[in-house]
C-alpha atoms as a PDB file:
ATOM      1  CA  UNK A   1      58.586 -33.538  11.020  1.00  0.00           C
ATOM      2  CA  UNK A   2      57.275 -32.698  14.872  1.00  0.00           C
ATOM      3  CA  UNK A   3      57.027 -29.388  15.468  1.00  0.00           C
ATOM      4  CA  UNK A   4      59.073 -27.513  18.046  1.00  0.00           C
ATOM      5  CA  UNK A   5      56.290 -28.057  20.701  1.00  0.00           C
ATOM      6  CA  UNK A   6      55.809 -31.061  19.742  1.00  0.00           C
ATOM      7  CA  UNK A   7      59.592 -32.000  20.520  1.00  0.00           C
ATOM      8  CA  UNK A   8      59.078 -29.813  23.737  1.00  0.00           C
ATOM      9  CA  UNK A   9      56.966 -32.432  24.936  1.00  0.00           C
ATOM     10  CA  UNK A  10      58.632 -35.546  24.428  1.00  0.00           C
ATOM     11  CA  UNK A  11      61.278 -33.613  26.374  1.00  0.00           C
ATOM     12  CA  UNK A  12      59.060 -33.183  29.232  1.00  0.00           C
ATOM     13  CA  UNK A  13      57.448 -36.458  29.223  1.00  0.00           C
ATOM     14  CA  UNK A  14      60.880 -38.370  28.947  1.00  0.00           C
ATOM     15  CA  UNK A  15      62.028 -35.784  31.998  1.00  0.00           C
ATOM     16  CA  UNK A  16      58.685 -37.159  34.002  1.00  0.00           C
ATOM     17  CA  UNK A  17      59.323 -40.411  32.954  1.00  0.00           C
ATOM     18  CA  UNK A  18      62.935 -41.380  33.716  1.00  0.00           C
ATOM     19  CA  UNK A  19      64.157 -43.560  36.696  1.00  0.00           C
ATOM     20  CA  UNK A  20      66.974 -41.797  37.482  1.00  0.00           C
ATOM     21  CA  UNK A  21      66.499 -38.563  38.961  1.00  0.00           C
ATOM     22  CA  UNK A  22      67.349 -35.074  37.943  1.00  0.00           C
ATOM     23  CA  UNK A  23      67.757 -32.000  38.998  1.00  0.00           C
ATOM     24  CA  UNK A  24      68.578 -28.676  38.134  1.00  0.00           C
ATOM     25  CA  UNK A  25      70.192 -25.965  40.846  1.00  0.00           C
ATOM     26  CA  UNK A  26      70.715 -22.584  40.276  1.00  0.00           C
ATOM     27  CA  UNK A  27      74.322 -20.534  41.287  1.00  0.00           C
ATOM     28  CA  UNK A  28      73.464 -20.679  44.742  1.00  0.00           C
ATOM     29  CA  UNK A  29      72.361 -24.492  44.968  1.00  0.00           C
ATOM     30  CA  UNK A  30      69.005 -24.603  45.011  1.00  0.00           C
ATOM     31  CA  UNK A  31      66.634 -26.416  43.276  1.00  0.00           C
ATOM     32  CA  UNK A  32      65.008 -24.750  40.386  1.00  0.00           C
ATOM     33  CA  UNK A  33      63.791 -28.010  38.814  1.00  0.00           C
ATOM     34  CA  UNK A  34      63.248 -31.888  39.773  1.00  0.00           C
ATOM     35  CA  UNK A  35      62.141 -34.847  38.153  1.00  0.00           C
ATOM     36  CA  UNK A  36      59.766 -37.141  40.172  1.00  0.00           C
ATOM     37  CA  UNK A  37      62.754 -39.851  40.919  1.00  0.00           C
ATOM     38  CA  UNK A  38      64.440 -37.429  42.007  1.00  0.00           C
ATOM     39  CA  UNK A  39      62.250 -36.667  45.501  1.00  0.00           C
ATOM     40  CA  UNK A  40      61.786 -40.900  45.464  1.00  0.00           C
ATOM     41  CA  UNK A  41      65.627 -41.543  45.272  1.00  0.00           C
ATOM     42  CA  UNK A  42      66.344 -38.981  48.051  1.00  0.00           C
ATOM     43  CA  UNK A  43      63.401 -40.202  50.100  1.00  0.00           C
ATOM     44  CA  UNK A  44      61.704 -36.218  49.706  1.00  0.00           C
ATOM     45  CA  UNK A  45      58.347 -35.129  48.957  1.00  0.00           C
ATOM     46  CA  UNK A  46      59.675 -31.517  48.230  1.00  0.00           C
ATOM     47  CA  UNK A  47      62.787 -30.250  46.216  1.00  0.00           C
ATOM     48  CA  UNK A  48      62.043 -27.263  45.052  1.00  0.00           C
ATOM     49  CA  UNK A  49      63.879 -23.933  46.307  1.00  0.00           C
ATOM     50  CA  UNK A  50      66.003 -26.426  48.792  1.00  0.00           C
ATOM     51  CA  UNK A  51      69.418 -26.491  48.501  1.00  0.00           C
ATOM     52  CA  UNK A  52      70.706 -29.574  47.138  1.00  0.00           C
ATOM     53  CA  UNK A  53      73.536 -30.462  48.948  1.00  0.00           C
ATOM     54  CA  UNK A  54      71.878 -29.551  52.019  1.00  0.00           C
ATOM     55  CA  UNK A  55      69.768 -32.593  51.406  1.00  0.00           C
ATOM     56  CA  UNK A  56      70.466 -35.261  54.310  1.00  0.00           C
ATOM     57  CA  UNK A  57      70.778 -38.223  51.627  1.00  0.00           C
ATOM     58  CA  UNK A  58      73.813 -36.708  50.525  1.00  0.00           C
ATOM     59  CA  UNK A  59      75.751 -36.467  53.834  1.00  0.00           C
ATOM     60  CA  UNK A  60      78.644 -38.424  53.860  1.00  0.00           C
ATOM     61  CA  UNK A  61      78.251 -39.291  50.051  1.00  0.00           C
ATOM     62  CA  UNK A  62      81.660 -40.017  49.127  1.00  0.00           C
ATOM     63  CA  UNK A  63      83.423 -38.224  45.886  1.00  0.00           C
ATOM     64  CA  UNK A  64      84.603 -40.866  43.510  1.00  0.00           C
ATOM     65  CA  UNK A  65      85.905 -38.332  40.634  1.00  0.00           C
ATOM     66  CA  UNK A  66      86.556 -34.654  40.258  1.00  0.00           C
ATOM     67  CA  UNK A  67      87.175 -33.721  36.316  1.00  0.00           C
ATOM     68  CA  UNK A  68      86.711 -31.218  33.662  1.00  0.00           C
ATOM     69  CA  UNK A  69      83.775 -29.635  35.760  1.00  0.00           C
ATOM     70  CA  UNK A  70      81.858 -33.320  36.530  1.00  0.00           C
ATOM     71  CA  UNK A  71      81.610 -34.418  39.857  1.00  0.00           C
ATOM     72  CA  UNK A  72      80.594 -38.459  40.677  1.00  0.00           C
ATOM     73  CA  UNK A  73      79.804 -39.265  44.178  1.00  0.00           C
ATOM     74  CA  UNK A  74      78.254 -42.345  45.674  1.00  0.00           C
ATOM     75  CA  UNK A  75      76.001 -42.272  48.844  1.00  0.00           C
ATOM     76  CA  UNK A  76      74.410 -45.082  50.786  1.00  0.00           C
ATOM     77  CA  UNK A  77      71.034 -43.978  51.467  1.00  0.00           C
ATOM     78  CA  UNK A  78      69.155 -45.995  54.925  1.00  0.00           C
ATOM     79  CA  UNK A  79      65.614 -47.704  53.476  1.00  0.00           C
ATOM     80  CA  UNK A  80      63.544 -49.639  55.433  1.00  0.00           C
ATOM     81  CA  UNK A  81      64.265 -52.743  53.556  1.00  0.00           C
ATOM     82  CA  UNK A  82      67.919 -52.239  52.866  1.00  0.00           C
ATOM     83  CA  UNK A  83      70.254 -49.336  51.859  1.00  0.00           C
ATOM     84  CA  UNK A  84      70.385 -48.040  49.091  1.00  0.00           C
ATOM     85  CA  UNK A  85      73.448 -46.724  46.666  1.00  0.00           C
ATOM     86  CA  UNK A  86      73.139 -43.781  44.641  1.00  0.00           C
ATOM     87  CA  UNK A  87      75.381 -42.624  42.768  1.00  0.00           C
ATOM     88  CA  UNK A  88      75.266 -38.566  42.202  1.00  0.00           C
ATOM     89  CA  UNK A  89      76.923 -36.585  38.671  1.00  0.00           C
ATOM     90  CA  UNK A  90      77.138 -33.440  39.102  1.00  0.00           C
ATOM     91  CA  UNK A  91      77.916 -31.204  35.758  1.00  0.00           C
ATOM     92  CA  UNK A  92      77.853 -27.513  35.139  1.00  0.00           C
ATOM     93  CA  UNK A  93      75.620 -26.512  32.717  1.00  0.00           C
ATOM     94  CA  UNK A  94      77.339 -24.549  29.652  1.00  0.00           C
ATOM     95  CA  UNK A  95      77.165 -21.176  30.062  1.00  0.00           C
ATOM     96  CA  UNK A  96      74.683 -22.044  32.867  1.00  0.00           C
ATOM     97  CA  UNK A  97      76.136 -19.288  34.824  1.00  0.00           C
ATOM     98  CA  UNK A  98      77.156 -21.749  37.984  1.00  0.00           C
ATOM     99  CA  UNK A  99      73.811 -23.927  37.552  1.00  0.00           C
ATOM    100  CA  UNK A 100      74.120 -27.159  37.403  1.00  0.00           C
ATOM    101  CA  UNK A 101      72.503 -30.464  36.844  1.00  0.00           C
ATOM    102  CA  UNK A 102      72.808 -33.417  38.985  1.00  0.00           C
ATOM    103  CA  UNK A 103      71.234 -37.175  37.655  1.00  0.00           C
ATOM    104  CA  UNK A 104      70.790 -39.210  40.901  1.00  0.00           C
ATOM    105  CA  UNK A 105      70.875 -42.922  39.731  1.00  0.00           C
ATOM    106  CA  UNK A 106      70.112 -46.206  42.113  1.00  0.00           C
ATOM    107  CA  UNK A 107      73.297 -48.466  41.607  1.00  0.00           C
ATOM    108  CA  UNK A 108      72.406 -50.615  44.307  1.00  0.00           C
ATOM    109  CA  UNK A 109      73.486 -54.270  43.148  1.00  0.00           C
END
């Protein structure tokens, strides 16, 4: 059986790894944590202490459901090639104490 820093790992690798992007924001917004798809979906090199929803990918992002403390928006993001559509969950974390975690996921079809 893996040990507990063993499974610590795989955690972290599978957080480097994913392509959908993920953050974590603390009770005031900002970013305490971030996935590497999560800078390339939004088009940022830095996350970190910003304030997610400050970030100018998300303006005019359009909410497509508002339940039980999960938010789903969808936001067309301008590439050079051809927009893009992301589509943004936002959940609070359980006794998270207001933070939250947001997966950012290209839906572009």
């Amino acid at each position: 059986m893996p040990s507990q820093e063993t499974r610590g790992l795989g955690i972290v690798d599978a957080f480097v790894a994913l392509s959908d992007g993920i953050l974590i924001t603390d009770a005031l917004g900002r970013v305490e944590s971030a996935n590497p798809a999560a800078g390339r979906i939004l088009g940022v090199d830095r996350l970190l202490g910003t304030v997610f929803e400050e970030q100018s990918a998300l303006r005019g992002a359009r909410t497509l459901d508002a339940e039980g403390g999960r938010i789903v928006r969808r936001a067309e993001l301008p590439r050079d090639e051809r927009p893009v559509t992301v589509e943004i969950v936002t959940t609070e974390l359980p006794e998270g104490q207001g933070r939250r975690i947001h997966t950012l996921r290209d839906v572009t079809a």
